[in-house]
C-alpha atoms as a PDB file:
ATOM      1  CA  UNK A   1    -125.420 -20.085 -71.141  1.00  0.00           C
ATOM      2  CA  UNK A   2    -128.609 -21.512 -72.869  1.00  0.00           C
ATOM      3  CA  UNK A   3    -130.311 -23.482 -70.737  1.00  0.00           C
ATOM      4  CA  UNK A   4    -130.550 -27.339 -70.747  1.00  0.00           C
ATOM      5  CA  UNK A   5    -133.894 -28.515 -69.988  1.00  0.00           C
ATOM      6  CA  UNK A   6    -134.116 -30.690 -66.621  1.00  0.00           C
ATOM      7  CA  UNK A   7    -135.908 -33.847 -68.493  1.00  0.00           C
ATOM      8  CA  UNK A   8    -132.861 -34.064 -70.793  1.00  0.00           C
ATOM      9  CA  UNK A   9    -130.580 -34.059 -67.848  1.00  0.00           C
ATOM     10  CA  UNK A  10    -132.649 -36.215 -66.010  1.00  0.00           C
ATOM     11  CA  UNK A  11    -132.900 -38.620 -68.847  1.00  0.00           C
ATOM     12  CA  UNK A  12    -129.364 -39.111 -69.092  1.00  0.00           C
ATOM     13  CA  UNK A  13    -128.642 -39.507 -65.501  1.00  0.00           C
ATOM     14  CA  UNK A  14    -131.110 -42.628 -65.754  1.00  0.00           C
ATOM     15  CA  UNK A  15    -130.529 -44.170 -68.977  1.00  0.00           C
ATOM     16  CA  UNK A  16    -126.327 -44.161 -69.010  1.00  0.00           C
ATOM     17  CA  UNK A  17    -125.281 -46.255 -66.302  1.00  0.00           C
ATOM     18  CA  UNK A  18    -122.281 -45.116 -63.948  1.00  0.00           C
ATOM     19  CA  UNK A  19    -121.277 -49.221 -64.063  1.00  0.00           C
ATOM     20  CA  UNK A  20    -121.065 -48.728 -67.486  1.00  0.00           C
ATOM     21  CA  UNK A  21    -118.920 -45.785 -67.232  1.00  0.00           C
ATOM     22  CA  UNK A  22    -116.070 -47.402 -64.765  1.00  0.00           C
ATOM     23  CA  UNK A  23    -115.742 -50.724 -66.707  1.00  0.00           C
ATOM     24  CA  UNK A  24    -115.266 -48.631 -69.896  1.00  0.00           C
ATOM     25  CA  UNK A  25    -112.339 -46.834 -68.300  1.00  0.00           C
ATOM     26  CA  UNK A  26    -110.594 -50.246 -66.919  1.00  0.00           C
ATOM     27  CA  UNK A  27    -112.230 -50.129 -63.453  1.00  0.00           C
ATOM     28  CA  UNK A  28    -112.696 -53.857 -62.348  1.00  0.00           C
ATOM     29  CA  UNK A  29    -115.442 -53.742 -59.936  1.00  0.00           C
ATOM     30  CA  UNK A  30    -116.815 -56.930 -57.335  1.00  0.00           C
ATOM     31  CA  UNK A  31    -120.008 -57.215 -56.199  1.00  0.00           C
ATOM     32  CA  UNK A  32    -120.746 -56.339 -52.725  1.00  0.00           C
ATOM     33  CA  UNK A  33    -124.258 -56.301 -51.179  1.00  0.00           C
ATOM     34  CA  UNK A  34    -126.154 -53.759 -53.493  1.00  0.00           C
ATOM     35  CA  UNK A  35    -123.505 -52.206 -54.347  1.00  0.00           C
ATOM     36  CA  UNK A  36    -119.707 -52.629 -56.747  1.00  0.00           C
ATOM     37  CA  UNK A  37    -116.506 -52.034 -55.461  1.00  0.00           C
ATOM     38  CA  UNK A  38    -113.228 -51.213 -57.339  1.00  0.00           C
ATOM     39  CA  UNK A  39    -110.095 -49.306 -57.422  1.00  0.00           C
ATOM     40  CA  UNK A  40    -110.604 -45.296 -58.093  1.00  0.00           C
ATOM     41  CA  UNK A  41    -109.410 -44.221 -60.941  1.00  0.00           C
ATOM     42  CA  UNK A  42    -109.111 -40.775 -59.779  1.00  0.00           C
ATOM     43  CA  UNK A  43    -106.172 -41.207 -57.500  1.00  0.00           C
ATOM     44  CA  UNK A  44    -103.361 -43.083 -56.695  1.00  0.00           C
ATOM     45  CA  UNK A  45    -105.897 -46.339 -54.981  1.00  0.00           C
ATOM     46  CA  UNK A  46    -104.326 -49.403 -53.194  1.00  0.00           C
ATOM     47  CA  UNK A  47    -107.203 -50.083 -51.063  1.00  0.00           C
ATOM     48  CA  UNK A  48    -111.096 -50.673 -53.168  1.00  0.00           C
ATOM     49  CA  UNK A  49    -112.286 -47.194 -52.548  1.00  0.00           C
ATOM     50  CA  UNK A  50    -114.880 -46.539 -55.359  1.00  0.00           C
ATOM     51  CA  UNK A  51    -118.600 -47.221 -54.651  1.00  0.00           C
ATOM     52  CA  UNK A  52    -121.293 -47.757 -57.729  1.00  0.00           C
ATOM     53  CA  UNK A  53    -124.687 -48.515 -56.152  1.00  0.00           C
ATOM     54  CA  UNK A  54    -126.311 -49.422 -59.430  1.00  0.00           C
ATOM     55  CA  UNK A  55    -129.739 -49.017 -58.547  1.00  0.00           C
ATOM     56  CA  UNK A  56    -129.545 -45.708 -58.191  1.00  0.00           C
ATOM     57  CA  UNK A  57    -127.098 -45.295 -60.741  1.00  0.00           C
ATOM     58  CA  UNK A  58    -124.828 -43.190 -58.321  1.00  0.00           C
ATOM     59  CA  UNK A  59    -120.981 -43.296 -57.367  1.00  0.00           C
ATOM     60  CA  UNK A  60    -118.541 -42.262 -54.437  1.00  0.00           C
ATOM     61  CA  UNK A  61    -115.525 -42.287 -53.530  1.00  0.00           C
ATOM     62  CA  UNK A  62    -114.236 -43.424 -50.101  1.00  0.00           C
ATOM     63  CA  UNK A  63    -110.974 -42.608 -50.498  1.00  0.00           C
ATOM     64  CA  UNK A  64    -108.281 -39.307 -51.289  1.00  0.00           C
ATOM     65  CA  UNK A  65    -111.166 -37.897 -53.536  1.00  0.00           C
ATOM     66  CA  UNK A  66    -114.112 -37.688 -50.896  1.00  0.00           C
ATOM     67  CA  UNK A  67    -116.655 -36.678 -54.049  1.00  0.00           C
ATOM     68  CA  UNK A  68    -118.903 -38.383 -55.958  1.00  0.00           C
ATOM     69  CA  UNK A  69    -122.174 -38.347 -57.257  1.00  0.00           C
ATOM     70  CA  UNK A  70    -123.785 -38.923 -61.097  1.00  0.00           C
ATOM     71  CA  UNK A  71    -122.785 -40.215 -64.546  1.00  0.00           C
ATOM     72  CA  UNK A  72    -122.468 -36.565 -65.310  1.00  0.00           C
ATOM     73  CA  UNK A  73    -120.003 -35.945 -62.434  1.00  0.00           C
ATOM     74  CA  UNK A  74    -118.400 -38.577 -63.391  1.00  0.00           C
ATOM     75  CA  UNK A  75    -117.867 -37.488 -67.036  1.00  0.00           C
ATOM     76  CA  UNK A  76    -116.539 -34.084 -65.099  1.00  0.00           C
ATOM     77  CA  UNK A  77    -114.031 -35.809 -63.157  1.00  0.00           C
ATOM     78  CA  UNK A  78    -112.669 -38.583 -65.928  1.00  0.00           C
ATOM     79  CA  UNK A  79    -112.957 -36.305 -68.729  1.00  0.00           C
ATOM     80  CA  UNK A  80    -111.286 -32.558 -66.922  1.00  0.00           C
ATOM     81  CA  UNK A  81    -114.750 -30.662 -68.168  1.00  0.00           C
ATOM     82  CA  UNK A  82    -117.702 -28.740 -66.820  1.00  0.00           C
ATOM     83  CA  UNK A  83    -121.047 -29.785 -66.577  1.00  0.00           C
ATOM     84  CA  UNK A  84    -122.387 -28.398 -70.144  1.00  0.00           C
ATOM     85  CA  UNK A  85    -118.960 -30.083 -72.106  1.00  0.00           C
ATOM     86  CA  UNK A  86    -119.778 -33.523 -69.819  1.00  0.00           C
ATOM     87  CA  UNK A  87    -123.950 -33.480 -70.930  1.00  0.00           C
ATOM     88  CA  UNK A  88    -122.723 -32.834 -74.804  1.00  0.00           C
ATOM     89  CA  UNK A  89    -120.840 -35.458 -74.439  1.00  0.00           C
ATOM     90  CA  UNK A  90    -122.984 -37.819 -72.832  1.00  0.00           C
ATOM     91  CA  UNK A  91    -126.002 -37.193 -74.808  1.00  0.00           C
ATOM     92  CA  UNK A  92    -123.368 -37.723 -78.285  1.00  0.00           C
ATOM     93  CA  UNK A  93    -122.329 -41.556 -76.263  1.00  0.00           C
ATOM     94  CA  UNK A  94    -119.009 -39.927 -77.199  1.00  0.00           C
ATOM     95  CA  UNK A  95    -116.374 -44.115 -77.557  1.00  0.00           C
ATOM     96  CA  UNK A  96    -113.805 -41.753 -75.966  1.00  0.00           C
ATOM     97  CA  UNK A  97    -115.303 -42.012 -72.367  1.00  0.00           C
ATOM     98  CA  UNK A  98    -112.942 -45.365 -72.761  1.00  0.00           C
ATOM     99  CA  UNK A  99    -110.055 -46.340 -70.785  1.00  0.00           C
ATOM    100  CA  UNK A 100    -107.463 -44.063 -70.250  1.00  0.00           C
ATOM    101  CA  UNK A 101    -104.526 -44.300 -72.078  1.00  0.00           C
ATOM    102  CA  UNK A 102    -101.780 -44.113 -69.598  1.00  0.00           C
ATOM    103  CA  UNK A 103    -100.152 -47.326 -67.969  1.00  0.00           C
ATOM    104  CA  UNK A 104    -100.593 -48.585 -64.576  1.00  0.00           C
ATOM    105  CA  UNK A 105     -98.248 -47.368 -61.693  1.00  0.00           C
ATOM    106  CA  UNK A 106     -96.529 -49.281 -59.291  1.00  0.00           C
ATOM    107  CA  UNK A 107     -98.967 -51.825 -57.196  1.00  0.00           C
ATOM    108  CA  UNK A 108    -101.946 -50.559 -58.406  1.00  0.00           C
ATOM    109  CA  UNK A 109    -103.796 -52.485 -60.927  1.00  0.00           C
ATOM    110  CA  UNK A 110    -106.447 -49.492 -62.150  1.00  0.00           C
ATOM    111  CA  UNK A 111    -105.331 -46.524 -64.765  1.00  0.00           C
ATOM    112  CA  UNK A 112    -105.108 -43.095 -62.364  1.00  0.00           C
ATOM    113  CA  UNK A 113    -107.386 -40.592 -64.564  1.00  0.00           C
ATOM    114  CA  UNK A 114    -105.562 -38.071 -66.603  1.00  0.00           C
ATOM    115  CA  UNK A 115    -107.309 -35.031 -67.812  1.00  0.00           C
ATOM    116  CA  UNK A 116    -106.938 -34.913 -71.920  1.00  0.00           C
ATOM    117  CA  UNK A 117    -107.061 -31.218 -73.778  1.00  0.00           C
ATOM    118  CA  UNK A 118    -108.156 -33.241 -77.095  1.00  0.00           C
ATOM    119  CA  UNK A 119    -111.630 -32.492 -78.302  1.00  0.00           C
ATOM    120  CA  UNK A 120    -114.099 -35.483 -77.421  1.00  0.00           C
ATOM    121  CA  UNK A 121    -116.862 -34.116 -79.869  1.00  0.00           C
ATOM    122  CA  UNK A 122    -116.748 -34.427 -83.880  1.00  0.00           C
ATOM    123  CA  UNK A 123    -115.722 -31.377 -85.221  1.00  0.00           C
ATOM    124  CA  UNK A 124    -117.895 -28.822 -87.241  1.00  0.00           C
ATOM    125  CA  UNK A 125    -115.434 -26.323 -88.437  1.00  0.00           C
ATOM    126  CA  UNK A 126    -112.891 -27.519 -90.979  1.00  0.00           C
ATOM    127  CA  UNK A 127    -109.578 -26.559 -90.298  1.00  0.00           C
ATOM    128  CA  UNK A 128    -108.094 -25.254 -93.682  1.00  0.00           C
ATOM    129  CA  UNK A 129    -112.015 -24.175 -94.864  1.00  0.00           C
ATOM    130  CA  UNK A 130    -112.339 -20.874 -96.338  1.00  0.00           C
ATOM    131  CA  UNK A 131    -113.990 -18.081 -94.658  1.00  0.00           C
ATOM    132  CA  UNK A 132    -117.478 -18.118 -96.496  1.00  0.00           C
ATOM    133  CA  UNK A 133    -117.261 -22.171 -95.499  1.00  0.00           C
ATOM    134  CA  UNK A 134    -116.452 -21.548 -92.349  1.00  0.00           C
ATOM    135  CA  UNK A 135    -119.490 -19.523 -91.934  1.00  0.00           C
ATOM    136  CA  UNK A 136    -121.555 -22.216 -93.477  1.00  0.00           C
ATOM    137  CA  UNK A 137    -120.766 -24.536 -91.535  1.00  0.00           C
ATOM    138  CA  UNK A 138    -121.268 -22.649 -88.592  1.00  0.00           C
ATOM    139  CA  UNK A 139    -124.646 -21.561 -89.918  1.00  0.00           C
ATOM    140  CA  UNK A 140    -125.143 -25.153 -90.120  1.00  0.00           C
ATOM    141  CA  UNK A 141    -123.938 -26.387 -86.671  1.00  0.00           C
ATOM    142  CA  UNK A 142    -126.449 -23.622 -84.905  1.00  0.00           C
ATOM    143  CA  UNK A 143    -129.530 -24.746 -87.532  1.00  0.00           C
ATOM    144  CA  UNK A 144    -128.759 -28.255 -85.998  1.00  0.00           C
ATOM    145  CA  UNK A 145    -128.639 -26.645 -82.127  1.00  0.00           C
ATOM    146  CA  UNK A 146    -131.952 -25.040 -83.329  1.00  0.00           C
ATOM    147  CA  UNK A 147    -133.850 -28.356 -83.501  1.00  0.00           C
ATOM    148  CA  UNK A 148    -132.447 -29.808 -80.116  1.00  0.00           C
ATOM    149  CA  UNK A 149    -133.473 -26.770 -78.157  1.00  0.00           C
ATOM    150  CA  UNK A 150    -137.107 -26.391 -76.548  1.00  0.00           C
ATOM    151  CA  UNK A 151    -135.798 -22.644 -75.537  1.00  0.00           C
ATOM    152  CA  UNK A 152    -135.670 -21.635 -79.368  1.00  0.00           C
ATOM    153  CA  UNK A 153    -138.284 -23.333 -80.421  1.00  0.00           C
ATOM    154  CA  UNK A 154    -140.645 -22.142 -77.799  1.00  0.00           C
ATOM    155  CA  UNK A 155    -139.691 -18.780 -78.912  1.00  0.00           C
ATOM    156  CA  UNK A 156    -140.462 -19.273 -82.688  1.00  0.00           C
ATOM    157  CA  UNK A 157    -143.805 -20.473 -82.241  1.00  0.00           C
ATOM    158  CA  UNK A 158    -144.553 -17.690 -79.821  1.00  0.00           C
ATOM    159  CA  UNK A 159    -143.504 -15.331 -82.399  1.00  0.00           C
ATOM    160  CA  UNK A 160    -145.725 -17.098 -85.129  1.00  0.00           C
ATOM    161  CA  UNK A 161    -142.464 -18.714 -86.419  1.00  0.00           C
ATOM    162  CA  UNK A 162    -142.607 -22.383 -86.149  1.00  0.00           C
ATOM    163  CA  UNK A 163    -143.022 -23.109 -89.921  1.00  0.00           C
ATOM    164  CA  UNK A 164    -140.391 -25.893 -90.900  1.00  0.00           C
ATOM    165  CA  UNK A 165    -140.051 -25.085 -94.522  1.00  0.00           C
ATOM    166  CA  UNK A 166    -139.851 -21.596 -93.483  1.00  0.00           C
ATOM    167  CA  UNK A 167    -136.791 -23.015 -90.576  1.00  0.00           C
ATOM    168  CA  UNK A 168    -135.269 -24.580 -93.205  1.00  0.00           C
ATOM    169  CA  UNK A 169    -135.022 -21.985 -95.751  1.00  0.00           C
ATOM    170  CA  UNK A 170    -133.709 -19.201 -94.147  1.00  0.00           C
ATOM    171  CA  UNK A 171    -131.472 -21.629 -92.294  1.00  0.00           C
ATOM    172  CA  UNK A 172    -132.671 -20.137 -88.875  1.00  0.00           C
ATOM    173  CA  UNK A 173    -129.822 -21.199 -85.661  1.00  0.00           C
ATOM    174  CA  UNK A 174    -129.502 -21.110 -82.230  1.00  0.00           C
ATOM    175  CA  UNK A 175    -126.245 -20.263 -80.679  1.00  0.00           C
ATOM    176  CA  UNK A 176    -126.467 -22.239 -77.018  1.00  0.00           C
ATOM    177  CA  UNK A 177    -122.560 -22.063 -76.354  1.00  0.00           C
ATOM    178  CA  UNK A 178    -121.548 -25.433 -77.387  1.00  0.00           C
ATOM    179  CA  UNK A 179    -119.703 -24.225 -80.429  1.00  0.00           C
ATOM    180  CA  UNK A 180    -116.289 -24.166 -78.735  1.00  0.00           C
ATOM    181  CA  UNK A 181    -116.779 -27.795 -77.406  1.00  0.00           C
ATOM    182  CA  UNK A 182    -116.701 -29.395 -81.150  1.00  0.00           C
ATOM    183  CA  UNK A 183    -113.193 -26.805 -81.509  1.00  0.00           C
ATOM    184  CA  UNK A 184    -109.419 -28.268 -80.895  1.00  0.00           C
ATOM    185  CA  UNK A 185    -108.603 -26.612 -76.970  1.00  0.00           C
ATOM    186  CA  UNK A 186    -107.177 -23.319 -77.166  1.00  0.00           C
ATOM    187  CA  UNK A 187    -104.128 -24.074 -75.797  1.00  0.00           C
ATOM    188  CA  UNK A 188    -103.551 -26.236 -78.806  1.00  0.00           C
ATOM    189  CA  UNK A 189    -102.367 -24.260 -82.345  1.00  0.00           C
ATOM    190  CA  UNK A 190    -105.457 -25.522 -83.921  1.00  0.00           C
ATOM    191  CA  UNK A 191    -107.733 -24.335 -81.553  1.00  0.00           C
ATOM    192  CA  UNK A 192    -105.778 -20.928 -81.479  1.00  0.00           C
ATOM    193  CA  UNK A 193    -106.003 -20.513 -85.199  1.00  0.00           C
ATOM    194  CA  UNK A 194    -109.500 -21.379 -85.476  1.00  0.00           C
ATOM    195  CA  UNK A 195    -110.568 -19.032 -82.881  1.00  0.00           C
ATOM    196  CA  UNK A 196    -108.670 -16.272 -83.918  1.00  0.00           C
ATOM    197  CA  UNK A 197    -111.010 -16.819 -87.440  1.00  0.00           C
ATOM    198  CA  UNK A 198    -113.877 -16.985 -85.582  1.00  0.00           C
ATOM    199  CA  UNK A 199    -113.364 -13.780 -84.024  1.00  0.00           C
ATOM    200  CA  UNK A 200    -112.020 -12.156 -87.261  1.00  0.00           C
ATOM    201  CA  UNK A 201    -115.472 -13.046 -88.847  1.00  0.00           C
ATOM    202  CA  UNK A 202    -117.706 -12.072 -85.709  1.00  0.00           C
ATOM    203  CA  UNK A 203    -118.846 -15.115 -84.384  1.00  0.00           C
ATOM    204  CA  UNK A 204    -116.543 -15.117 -81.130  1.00  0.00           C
ATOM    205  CA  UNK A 205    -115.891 -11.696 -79.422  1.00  0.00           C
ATOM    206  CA  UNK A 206    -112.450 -10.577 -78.132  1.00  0.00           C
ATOM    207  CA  UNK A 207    -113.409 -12.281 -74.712  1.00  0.00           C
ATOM    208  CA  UNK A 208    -112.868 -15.406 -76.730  1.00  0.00           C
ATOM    209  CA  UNK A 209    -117.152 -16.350 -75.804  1.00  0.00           C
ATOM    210  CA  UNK A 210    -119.937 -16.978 -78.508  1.00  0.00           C
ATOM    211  CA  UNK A 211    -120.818 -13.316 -80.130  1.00  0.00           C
ATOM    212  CA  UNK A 212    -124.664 -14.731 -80.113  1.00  0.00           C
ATOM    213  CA  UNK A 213    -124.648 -16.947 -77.334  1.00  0.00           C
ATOM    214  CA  UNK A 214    -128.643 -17.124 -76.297  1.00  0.00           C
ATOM    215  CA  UNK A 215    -129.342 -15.427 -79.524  1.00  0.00           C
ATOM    216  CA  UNK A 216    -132.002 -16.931 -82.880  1.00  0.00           C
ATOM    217  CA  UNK A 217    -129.295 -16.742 -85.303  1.00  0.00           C
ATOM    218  CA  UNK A 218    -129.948 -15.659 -88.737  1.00  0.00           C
ATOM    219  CA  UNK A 219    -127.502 -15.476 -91.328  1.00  0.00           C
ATOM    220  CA  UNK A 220    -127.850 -13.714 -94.483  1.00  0.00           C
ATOM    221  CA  UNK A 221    -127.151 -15.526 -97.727  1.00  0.00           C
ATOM    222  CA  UNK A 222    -125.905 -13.789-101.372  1.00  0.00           C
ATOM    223  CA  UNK A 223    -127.433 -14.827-104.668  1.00  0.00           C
ATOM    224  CA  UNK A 224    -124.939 -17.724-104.838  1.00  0.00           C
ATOM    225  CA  UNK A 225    -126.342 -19.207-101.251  1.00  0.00           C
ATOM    226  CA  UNK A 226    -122.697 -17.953 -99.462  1.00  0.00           C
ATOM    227  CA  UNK A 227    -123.456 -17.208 -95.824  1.00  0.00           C
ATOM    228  CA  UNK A 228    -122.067 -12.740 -95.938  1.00  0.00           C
ATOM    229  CA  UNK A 229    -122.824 -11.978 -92.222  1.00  0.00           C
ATOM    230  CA  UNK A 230    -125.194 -12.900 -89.522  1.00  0.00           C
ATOM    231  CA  UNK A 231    -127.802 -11.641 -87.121  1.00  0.00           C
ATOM    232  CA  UNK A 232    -128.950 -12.827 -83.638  1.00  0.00           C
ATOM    233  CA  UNK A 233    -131.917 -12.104 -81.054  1.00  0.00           C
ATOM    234  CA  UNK A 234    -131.997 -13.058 -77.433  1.00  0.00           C
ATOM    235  CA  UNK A 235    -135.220 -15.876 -77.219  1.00  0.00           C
ATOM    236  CA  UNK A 236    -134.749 -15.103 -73.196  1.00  0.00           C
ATOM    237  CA  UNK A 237    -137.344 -12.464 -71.803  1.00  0.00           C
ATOM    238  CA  UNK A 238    -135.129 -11.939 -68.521  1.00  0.00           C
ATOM    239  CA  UNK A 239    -131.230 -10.354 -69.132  1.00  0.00           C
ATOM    240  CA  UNK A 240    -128.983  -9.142 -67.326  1.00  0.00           C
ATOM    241  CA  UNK A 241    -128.899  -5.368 -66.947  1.00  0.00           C
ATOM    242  CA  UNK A 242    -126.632  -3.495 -69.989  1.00  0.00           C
ATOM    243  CA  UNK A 243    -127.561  -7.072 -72.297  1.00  0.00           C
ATOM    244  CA  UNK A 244    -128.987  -5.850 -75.710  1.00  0.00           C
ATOM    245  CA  UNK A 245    -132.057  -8.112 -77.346  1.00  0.00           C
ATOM    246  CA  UNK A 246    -130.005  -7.695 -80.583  1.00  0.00           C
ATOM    247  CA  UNK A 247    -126.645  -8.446 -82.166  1.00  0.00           C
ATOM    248  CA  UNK A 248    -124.595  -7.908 -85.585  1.00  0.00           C
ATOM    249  CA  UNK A 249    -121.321  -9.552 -86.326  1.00  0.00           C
ATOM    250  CA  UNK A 250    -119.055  -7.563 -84.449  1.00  0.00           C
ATOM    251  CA  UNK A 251    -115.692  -6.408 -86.248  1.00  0.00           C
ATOM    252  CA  UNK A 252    -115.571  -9.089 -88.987  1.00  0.00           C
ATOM    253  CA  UNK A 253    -114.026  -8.826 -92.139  1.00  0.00           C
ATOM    254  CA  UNK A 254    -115.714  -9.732 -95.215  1.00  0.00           C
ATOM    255  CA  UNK A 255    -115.731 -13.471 -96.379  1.00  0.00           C
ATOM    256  CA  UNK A 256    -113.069 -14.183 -98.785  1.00  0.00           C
ATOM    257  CA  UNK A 257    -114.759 -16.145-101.725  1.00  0.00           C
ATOM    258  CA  UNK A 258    -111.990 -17.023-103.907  1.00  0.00           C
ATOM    259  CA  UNK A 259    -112.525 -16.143-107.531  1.00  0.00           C
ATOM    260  CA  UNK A 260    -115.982 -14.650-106.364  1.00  0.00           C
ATOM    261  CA  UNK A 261    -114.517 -11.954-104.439  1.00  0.00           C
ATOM    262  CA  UNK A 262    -115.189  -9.642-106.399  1.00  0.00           C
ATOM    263  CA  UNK A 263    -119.511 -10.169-107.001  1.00  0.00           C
ATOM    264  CA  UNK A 264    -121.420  -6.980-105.604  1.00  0.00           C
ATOM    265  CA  UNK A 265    -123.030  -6.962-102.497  1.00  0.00           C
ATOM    266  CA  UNK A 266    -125.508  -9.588-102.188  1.00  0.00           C
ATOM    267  CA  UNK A 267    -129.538  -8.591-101.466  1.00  0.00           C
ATOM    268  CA  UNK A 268    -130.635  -9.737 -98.204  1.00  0.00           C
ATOM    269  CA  UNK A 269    -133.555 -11.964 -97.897  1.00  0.00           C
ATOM    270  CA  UNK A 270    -136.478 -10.931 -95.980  1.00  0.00           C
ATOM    271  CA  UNK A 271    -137.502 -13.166 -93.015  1.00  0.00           C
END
């Protein structure tokens, strides 16, 4: 996976506060010394078990859960997703790190966490888009990753590529793996179909990952500005032994365009 660099993840673990967090998700808390106290809302709490020190912006759990740690931990526990899913949607200050939506139990007076398979992130993709929109908006959504990531842009300018009406022309991307995040779950029929598209145009391989993941993206546009297909090149100098530097849309089938299907083959621009 593309790397996130440290001062972003550093910057969030200082700027979003954990406090915050807890009271947004129905946790009443009560001062106590330096520190808040408050039901879990990981487990089944009777006792005050959850600790928020604010001033370092840190929690814990005293109780059945035994773990604790940052706002981005937190996000990992509350939310049911791995680190990269909890940054993106910390560093989008996502409303649905709210309360939970299930009713209290028994005695206890705080909402036990339940983990939700519906997508926190705005979606890029729409659902009933044709394929040559689809791509587009793809081609978008990694020309926006472009911007955001030091990685690619290091790479660019090391290359002698850092122009920004040239970025913006050729609608250069960077695939960093975050693509499925702004999809519905794949156990949902949405998120099934819209996959299975994905991988029927080339941008997700059979292993149901990012074709380009790691890779400058650069799509290819007809004389009508349609994305056809798309290339990508690693920006990482170190990979993994049997990792090409290079990558084509693997087993795609050609855009469907509607009452342009049947327009030659479009030129290719030169980059």
């Amino acid at each position: 996976m593309a790397r996130i660099p440290e001062e972003e993840i550093e910057r969030l673990k200082r700027e979003i506060s954990v406090e915050r967090l807890a009271l947004a998700k129905g946790v009443k808390l009560k001062k106590h010394g330096e520190n808040l106290l408050g039901l879990c809302p990981f487990h089944d709490d009777r006792e005050p078990s959850l600790v928020i020190t604010p001033s370092k912006n840190l929690w814990h759990c005293l109780g059945a859960c035994q773990t604790g740690g940052t706002v981005i931990d937190w996000v990992m526990r509350a939310e049911g997703v791995r680190f990269r899913h909890a940054f993106e949607l910390l560093r989008a200050d996502i409303p649905s790190l709210e309360a939970f939506p299930e009713k209290p139990r028994g005695r206890q007076k705080e909402k036990v966490a339940k983990q939700s398979t519906t997508p926190k992130l705005p979606a890029v993709i729409e659902q009933r888009a044709a394929d040559d929109v689809l791509l587009r908006q793809v081609t978008d959504y990694y020309h926006a990753a472009l911007k955001q990531s030091p990685e690619a842009l290091a790479y660019l300018q090391k290359r002698g590529l850092n122009n920004a009406e040239m970025l913006e022309r050729f609608r250069l991307g960077y695939a960093n793996r975050t693509l499925c995040y702004r999809l519905p779950q794949k156990n949902r029929v949405s998120g099934a179909d819209q996959r299975g598209r994905l991988q029927a145009l080339g941008i997700y391989g059979a292993k149901g990952h990012e074709h380009f993941n790691g890779s400058l993206v650069i799509p290819v546009f007809d004389g009508e500005h349609r994305v056809t297909e798309m290339y990508g090149r690693k920006v990482n100098d170190h990979l993994r032994a049997g990792c090409a530097w290079q990558a084509q849309q693997k087993g795609r089938r050609r855009p469907t365009r509607g009452p342009n299907a049947g327009n030659p083959t479009p030129k290719r621009q030169e980059l």
